[in-house]
N, C-alpha and C. Protein backbone atom coordinates (compact mmCIF):
# COMPACT_ATOMS: atom_id res chain seq x y z
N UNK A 1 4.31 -6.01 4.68
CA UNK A 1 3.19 -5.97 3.78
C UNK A 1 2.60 -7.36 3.69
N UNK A 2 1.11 -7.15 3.20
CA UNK A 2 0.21 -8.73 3.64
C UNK A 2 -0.12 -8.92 2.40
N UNK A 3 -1.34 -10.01 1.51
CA UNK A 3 -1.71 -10.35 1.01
C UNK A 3 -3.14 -11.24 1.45
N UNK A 4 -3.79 -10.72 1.97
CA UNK A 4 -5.03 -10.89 3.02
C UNK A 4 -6.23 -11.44 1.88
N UNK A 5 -7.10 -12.91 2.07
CA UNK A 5 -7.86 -13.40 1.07
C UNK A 5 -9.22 -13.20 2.09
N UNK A 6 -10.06 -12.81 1.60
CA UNK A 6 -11.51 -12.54 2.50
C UNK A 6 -12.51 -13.51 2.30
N UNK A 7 -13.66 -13.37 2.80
CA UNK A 7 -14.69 -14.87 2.47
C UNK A 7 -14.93 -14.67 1.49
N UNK A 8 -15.08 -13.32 1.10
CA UNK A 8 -15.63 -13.32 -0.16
C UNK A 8 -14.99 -13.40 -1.11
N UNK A 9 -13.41 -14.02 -1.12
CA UNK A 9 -12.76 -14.06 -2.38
C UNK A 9 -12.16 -12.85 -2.57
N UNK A 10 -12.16 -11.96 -1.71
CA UNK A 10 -11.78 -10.24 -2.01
C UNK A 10 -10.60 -10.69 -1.81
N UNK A 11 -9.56 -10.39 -2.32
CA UNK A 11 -7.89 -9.89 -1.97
C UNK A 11 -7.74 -8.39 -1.78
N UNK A 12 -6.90 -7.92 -0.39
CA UNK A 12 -6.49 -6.99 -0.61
C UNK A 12 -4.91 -6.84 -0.05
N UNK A 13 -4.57 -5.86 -0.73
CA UNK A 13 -3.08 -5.32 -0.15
C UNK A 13 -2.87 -4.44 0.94
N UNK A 14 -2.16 -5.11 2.18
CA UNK A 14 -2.09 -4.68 3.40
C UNK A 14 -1.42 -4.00 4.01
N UNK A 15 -0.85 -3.04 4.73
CA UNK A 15 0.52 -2.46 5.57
C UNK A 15 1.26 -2.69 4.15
N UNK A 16 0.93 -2.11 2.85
CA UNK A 16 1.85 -2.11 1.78
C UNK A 16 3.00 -0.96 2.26
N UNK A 17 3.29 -0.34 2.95
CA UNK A 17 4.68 0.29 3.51
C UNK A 17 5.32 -0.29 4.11
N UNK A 18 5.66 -1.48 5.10
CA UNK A 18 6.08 -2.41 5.45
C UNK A 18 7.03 -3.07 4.56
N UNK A 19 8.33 -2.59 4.46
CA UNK A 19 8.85 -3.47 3.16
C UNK A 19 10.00 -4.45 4.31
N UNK A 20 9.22 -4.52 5.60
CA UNK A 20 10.46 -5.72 6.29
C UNK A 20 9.73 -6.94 6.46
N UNK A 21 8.38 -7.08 6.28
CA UNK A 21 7.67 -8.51 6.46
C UNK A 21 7.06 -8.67 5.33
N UNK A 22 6.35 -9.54 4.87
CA UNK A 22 5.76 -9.69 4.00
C UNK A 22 5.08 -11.49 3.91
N UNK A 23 3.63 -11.68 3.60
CA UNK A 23 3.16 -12.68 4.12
C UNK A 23 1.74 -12.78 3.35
N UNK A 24 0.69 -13.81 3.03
CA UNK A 24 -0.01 -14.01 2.46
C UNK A 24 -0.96 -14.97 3.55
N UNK A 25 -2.28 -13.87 3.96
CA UNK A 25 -3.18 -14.16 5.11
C UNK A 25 -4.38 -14.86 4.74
N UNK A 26 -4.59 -16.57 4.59
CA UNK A 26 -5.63 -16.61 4.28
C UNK A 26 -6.91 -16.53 5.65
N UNK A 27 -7.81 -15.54 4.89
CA UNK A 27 -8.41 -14.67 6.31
C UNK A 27 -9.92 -15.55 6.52
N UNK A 28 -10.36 -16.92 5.74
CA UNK A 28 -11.50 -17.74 5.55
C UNK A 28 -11.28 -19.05 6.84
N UNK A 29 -12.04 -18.89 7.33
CA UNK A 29 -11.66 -20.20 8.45
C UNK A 29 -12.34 -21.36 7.75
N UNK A 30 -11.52 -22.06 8.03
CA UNK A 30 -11.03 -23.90 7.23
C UNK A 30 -11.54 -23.85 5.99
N UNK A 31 -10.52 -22.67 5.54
CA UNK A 31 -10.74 -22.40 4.08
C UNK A 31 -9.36 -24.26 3.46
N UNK A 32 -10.02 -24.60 2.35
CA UNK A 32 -9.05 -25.79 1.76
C UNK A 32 -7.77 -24.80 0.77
N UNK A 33 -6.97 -25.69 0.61
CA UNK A 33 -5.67 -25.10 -0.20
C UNK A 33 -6.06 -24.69 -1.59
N UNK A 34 -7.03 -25.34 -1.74
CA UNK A 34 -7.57 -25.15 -3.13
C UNK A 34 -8.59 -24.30 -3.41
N UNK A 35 -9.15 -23.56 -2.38
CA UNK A 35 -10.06 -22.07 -2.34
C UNK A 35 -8.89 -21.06 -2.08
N UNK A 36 -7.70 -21.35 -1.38
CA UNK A 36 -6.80 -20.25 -1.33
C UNK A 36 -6.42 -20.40 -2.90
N UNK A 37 -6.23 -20.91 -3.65
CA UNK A 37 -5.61 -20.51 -4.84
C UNK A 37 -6.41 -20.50 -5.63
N UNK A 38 -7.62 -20.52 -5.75
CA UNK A 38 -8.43 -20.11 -6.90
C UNK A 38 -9.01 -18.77 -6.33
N UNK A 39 -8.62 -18.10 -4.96
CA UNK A 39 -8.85 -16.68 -4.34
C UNK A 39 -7.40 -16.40 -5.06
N UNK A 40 -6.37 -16.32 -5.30
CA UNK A 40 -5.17 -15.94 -5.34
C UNK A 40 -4.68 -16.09 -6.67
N UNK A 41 -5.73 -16.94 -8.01
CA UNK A 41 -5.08 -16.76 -9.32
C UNK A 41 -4.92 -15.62 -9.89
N UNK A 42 -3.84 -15.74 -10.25
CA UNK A 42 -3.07 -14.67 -11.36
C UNK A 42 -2.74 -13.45 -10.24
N UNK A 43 -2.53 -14.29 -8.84
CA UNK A 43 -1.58 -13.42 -7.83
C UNK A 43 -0.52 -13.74 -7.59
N UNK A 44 -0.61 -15.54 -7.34
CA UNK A 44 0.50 -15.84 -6.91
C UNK A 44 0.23 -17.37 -6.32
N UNK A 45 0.95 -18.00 -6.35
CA UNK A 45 0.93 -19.72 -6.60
C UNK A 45 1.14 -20.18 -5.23
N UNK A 46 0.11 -21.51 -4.77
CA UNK A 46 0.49 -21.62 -3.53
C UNK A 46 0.79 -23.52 -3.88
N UNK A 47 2.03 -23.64 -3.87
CA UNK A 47 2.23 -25.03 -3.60
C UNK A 47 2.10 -26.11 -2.79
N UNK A 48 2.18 -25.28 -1.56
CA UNK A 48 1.52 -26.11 -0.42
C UNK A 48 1.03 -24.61 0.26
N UNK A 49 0.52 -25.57 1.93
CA UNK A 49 -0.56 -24.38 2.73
C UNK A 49 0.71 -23.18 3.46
N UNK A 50 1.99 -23.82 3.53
CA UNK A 50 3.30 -22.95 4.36
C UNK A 50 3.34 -21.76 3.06
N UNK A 51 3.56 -22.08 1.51
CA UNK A 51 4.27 -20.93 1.01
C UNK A 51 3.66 -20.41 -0.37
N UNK A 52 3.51 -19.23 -0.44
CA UNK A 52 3.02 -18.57 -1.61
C UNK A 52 4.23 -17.88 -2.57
N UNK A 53 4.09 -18.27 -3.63
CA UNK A 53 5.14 -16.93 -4.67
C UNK A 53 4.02 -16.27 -5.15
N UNK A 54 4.52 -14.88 -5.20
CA UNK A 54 3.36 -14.20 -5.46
C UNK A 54 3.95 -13.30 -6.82
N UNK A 55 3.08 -12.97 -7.64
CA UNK A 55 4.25 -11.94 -8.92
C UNK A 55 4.28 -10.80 -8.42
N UNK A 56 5.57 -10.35 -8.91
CA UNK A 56 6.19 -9.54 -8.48
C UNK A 56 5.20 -8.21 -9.54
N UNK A 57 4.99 -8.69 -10.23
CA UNK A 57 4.27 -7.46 -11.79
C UNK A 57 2.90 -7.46 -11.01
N UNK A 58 2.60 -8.25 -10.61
CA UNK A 58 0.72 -7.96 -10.27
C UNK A 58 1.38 -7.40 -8.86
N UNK A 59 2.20 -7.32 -7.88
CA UNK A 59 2.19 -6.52 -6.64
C UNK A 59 1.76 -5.24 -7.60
N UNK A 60 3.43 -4.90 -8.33
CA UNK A 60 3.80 -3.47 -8.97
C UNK A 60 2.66 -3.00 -9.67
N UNK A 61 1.67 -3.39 -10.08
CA UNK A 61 0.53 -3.10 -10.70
C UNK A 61 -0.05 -2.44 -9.58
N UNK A 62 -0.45 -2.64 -8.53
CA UNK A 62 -1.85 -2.87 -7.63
C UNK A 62 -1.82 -1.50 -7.33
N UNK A 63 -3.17 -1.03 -7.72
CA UNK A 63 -3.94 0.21 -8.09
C UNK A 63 -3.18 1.21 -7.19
N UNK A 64 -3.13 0.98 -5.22
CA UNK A 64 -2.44 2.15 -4.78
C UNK A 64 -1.17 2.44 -4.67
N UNK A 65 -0.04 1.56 -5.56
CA UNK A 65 1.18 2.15 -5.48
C UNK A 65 1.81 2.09 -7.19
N UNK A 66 0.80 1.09 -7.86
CA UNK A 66 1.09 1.27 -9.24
C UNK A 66 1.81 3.12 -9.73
N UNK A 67 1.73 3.81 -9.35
CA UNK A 67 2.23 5.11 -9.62
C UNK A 67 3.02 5.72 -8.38
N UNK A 68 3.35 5.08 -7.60
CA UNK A 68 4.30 5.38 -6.00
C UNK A 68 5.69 5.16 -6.96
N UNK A 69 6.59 6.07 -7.38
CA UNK A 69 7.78 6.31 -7.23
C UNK A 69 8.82 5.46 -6.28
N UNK A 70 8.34 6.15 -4.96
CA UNK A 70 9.24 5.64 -3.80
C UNK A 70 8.75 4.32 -3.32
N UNK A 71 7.30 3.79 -3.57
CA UNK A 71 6.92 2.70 -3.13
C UNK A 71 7.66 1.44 -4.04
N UNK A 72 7.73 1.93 -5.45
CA UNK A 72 8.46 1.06 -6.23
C UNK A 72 9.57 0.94 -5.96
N UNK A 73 10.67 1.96 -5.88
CA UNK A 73 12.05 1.88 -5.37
C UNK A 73 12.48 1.24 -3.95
N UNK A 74 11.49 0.80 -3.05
CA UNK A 74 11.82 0.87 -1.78
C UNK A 74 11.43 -0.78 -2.05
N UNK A 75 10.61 -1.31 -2.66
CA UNK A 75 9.94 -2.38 -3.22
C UNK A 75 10.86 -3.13 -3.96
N UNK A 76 11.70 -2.24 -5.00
CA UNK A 76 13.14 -2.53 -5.70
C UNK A 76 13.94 -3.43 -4.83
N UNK A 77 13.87 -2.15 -3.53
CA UNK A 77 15.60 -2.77 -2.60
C UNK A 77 15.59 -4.29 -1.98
N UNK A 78 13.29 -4.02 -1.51
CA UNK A 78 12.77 -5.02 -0.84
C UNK A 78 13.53 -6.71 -1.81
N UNK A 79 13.16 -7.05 -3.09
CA UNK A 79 13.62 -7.75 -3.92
C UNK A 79 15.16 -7.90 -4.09
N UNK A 80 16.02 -6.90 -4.31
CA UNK A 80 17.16 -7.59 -3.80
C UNK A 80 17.54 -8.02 -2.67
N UNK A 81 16.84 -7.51 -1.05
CA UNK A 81 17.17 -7.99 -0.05
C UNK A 81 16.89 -9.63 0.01
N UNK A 82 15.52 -9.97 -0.82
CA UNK A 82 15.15 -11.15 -0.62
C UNK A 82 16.14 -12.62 -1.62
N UNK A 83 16.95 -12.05 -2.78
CA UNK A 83 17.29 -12.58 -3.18
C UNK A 83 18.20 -13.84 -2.66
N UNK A 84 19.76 -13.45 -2.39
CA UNK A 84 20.59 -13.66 -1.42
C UNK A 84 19.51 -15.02 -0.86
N UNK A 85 18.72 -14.34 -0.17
CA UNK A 85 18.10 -15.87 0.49
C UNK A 85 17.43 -17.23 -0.11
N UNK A 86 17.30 -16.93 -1.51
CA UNK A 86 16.25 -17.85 -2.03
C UNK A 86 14.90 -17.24 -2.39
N UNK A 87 14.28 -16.13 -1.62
CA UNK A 87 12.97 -16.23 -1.42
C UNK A 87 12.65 -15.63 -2.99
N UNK A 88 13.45 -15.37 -3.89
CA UNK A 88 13.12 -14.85 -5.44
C UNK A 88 13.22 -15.48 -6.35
N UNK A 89 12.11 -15.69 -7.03
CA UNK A 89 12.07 -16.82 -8.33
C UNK A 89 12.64 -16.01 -9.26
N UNK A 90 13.40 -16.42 -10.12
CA UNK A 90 13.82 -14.95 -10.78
C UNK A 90 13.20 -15.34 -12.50
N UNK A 91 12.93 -16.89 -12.72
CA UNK A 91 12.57 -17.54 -14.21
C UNK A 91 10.92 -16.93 -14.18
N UNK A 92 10.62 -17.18 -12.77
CA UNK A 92 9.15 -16.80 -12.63
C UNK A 92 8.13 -15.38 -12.28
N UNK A 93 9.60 -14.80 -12.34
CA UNK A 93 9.41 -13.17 -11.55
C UNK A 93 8.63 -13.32 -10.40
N UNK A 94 8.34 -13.83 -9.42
CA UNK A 94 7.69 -14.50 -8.47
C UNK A 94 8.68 -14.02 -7.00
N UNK A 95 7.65 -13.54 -5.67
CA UNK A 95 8.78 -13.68 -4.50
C UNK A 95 8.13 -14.29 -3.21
N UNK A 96 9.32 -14.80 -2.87
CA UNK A 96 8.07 -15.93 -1.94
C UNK A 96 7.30 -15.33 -0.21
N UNK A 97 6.51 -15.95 -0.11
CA UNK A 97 5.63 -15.63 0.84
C UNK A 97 5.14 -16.84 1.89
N UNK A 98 5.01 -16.61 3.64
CA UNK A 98 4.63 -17.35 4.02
C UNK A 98 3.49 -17.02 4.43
N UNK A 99 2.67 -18.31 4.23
CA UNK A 99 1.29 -17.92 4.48
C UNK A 99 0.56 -18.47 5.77
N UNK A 100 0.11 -17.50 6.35
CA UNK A 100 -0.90 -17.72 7.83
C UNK A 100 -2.44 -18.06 7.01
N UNK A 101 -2.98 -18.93 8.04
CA UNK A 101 -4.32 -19.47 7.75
C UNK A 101 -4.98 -19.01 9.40
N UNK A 102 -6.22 -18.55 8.86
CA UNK A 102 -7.27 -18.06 9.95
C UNK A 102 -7.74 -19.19 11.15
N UNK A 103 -7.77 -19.40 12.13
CA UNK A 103 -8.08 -19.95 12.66
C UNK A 103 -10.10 -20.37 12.61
């Protein structure tokens, strides 16, 4: 699953069934670090241009799986798989993401 930022500032949610990748696409060519995160407030924090935490409550919100049963549970397992590694903020409810920039 992606996290894809458009010229126009659009975010959308990508291959959201995909619960083995997961990644945050900024899709603006020689977009600055600082248009990716004012495209991405109150999604998910980009500290530098390599990594995004993204919340975990605004994924679970997002309009087409906010009511998915199995998308949540499978989304569940996705989060403990990531733990173990680091990639889960757990103070911040936050899970981390690497982010591709458009050429």
């Amino acid at each position: 699953m992606f996290i894809s930022v458009h010229a126009t500032n659009d975010v959308t949610f990508d291959d959201e069934q995909n619960f083995r990748a997961f990644k945050v696409v900024v899709r603006i060519p020689e977009a600055s670090l600082d248009e990716a995160r004012v495209a991405l407030a109150g999604l998910a924090t980009l500290p530098d241009r390599d990594t995004a935490w993204v919340s975990v409550d605004a994924l679970r919100q997002w309009r087409s799986v906010k009511d998915d049963a199995e998308w949540q549970k499978s989304f569940d397992a996705m989060i403990e798989n990531a733990k173990p590694h680091g990639w889960v903020d757990e103070a911040n409810n936050a899970i981390k993401a690497h982010v591709e920039w458009a050429a």
